[in-house]
N, C-alpha and C. Protein backbone atom coordinates (compact mmCIF):
# COMPACT_ATOMS: atom_id res chain seq x y z
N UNK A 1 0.84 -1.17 0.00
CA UNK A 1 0.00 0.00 0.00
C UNK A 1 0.89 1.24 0.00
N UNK A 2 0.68 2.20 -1.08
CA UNK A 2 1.21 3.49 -0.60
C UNK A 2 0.66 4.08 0.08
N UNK A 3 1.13 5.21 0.21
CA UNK A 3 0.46 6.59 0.64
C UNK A 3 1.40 8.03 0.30
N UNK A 4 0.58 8.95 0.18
CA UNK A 4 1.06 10.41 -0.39
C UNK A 4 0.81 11.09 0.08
N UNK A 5 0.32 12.55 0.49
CA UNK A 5 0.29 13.81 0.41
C UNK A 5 0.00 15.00 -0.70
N UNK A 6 -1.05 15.30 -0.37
CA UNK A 6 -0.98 16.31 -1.62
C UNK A 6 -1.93 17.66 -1.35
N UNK A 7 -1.81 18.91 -1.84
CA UNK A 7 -2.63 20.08 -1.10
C UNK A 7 -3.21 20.48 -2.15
N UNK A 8 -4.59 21.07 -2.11
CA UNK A 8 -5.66 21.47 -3.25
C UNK A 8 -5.47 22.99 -2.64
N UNK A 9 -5.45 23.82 -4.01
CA UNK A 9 -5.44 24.96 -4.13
C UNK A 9 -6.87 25.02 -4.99
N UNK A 10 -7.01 27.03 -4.41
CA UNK A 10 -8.64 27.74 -4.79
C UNK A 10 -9.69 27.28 -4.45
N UNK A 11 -10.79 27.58 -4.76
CA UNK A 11 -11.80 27.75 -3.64
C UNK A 11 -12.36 26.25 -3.49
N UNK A 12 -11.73 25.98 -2.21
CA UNK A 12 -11.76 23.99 -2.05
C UNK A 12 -12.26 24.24 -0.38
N UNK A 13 -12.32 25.64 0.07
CA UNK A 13 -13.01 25.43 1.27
C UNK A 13 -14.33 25.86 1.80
N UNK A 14 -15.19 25.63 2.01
CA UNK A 14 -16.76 25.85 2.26
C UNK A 14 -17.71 25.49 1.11
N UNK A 15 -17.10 24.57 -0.04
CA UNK A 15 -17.75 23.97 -0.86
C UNK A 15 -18.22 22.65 -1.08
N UNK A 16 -18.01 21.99 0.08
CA UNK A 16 -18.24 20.26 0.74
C UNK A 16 -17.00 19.69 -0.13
N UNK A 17 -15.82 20.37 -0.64
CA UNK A 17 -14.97 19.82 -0.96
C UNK A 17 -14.08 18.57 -0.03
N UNK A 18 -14.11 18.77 1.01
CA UNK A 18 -13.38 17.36 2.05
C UNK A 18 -14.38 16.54 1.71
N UNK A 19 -15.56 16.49 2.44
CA UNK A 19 -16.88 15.15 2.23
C UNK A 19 -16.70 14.68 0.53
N UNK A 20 -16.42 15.59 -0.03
CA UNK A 20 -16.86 14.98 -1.58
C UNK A 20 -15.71 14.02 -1.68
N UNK A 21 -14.54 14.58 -1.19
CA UNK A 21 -13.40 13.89 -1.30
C UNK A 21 -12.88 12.66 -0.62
N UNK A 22 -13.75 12.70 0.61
CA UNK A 22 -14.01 11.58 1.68
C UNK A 22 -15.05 10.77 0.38
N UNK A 23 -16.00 10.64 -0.09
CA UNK A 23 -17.32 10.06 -0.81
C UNK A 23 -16.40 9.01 -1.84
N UNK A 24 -15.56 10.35 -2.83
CA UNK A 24 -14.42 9.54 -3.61
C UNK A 24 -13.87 8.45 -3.14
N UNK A 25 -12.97 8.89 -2.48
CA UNK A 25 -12.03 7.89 -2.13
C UNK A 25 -12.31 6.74 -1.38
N UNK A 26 -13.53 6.36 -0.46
CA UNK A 26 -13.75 5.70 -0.21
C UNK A 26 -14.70 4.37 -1.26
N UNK A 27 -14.99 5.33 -2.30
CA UNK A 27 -15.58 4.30 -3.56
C UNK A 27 -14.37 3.54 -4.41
N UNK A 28 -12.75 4.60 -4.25
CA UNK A 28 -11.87 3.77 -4.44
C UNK A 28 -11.11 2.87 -3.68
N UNK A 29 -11.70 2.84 -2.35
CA UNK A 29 -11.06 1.66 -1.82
C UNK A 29 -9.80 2.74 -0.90
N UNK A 30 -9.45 3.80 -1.17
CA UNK A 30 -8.81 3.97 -0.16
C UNK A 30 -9.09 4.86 0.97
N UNK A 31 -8.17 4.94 1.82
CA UNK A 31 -7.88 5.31 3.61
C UNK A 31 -7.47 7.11 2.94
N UNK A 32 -7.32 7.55 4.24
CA UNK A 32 -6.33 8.76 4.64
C UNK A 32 -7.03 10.04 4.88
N UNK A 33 -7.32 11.14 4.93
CA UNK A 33 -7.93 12.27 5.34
C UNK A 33 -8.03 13.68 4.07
N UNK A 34 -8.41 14.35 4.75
CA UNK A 34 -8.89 15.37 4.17
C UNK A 34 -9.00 16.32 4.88
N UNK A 35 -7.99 17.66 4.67
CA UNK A 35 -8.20 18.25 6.26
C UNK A 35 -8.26 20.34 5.50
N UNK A 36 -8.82 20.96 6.09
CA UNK A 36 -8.32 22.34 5.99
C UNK A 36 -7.31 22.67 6.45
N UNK A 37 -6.52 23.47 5.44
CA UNK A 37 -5.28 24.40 6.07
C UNK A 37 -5.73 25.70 6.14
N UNK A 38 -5.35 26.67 7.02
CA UNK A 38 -4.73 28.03 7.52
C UNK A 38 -5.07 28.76 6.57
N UNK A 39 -4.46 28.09 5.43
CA UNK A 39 -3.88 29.30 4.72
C UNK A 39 -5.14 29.12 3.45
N UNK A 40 -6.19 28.36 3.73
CA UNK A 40 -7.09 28.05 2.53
C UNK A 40 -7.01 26.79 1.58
N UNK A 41 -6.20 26.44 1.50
CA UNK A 41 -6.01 24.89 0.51
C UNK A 41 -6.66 23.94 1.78
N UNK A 42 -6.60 22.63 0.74
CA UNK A 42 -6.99 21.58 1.83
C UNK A 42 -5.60 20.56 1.27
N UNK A 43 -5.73 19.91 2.73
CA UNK A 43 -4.67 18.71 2.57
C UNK A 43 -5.45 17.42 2.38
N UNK A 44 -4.96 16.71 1.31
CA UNK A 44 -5.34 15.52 1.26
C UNK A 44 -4.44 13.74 1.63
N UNK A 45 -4.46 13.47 2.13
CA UNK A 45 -3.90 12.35 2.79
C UNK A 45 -4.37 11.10 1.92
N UNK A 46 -3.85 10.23 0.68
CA UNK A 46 -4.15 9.02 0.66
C UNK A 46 -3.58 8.00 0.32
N UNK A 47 -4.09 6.40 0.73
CA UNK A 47 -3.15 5.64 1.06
C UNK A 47 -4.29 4.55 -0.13
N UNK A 48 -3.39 3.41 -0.75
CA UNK A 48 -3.85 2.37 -1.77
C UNK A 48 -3.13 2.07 -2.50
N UNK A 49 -4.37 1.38 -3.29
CA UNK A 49 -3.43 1.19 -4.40
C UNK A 49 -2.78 2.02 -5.36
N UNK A 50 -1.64 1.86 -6.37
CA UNK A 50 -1.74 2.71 -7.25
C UNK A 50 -2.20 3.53 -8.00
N UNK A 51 -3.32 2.65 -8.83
CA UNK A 51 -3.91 2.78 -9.86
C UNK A 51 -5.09 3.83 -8.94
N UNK A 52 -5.72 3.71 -7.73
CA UNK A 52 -6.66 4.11 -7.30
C UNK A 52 -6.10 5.74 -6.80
N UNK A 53 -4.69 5.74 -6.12
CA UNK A 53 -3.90 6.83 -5.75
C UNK A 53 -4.31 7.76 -7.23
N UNK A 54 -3.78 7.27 -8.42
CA UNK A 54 -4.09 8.41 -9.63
C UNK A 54 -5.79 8.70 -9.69
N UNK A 55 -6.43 7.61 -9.54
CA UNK A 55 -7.53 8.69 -9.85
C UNK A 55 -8.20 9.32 -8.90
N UNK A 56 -7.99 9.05 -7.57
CA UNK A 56 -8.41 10.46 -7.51
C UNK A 56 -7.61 12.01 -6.97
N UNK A 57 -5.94 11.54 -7.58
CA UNK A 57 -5.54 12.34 -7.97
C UNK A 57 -6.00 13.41 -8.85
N UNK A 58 -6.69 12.50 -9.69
CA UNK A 58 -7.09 13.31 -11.31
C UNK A 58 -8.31 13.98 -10.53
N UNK A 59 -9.19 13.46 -9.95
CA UNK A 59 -10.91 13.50 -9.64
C UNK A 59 -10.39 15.07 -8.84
N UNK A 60 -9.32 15.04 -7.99
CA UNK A 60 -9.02 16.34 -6.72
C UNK A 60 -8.38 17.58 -7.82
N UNK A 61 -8.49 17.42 -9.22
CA UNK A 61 -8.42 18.50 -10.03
C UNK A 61 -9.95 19.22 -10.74
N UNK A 62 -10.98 18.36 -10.21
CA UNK A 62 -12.22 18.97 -10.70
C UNK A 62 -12.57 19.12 -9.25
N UNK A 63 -12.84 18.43 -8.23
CA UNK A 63 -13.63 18.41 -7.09
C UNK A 63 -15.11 18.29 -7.69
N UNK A 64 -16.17 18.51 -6.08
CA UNK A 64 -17.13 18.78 -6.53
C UNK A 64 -17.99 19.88 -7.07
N UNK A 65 -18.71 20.25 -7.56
CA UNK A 65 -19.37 21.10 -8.53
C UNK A 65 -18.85 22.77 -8.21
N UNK A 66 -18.93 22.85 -6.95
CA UNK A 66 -18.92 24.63 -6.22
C UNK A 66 -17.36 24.86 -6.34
N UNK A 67 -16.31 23.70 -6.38
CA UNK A 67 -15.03 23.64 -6.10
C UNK A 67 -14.57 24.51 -7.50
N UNK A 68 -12.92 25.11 -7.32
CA UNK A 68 -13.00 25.81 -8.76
C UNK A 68 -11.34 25.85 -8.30
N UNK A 69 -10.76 24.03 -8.68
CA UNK A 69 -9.63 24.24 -8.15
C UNK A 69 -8.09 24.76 -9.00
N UNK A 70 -7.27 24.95 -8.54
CA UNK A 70 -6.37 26.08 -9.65
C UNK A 70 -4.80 25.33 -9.47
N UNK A 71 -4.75 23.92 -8.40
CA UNK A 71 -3.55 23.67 -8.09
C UNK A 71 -4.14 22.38 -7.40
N UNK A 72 -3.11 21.41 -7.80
CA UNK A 72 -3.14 20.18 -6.97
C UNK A 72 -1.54 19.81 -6.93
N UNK A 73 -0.90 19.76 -5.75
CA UNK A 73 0.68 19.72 -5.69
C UNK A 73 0.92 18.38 -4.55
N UNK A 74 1.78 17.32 -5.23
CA UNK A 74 1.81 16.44 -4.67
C UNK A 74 3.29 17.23 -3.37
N UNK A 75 3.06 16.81 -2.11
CA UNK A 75 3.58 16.65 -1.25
C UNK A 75 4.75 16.22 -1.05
N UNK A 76 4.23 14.53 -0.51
CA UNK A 76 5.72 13.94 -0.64
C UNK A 76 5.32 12.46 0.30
N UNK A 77 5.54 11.76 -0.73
CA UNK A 77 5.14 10.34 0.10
C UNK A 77 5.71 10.04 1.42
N UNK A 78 5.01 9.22 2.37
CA UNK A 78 5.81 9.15 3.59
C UNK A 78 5.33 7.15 3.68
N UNK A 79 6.05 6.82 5.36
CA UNK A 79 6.37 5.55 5.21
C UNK A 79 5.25 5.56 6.81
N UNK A 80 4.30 6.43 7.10
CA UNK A 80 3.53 6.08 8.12
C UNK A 80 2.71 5.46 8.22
N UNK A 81 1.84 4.76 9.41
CA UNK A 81 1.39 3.71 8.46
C UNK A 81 -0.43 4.30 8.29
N UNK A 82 -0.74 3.42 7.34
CA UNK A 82 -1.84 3.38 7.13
C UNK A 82 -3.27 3.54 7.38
N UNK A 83 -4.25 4.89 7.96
CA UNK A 83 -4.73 4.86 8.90
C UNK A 83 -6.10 3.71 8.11
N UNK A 84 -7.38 3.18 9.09
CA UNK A 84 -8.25 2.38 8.77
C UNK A 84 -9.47 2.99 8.65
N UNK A 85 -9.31 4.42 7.89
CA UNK A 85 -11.17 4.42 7.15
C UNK A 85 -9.84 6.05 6.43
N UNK A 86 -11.19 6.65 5.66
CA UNK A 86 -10.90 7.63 5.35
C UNK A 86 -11.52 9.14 6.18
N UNK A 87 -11.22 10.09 6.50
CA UNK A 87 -11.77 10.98 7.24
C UNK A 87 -11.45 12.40 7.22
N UNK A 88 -12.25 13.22 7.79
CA UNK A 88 -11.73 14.57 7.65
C UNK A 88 -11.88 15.28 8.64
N UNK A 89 -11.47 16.82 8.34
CA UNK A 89 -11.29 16.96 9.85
C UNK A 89 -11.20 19.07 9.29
């Protein structure tokens, strides 16, 4: 199982952008979070398979409908382990 890191830029906060993103990823099978930052982006946390890691890589460049995102920047994989559901916060 991997896992990554990655932060959504533009307007990704007060648009049910985490839940939508929690909804996703749990239809792909994977774990990890979804959280607001400070500074307006959201962090996304996820852990799976490969193939499932890209899409909704791809999916966190449209979001859901109100979302109008302008940046998706991968992070930086880490070796922690795996949390057991997906969630936000």
């Amino acid at each position: 199982m991997m896992c990554y890191t990655t932060t959504v830029s533009g307007t990704v906060q007060g648009v049910g952008f985490r839940q939508a993103t929690r909804r996703q990823a749990r239809w792909l099978g994977l774990v990890g979070h979804a959280l607001n930052l400070a500074d307006g982006r959201v962090e996304v946390r996820m852990c799976g398979r490969r193939d499932a890691l890209a899409e909704l890589e791809s999916w966190l460049w449209q979001g859901p409908p109100a979302a109008q995102v302008t940046d998706v920047s991968p992070v930086v994989g880490d070796s922690e382990p795996a949390p057991d559901d997906f969630t936000t916060g």
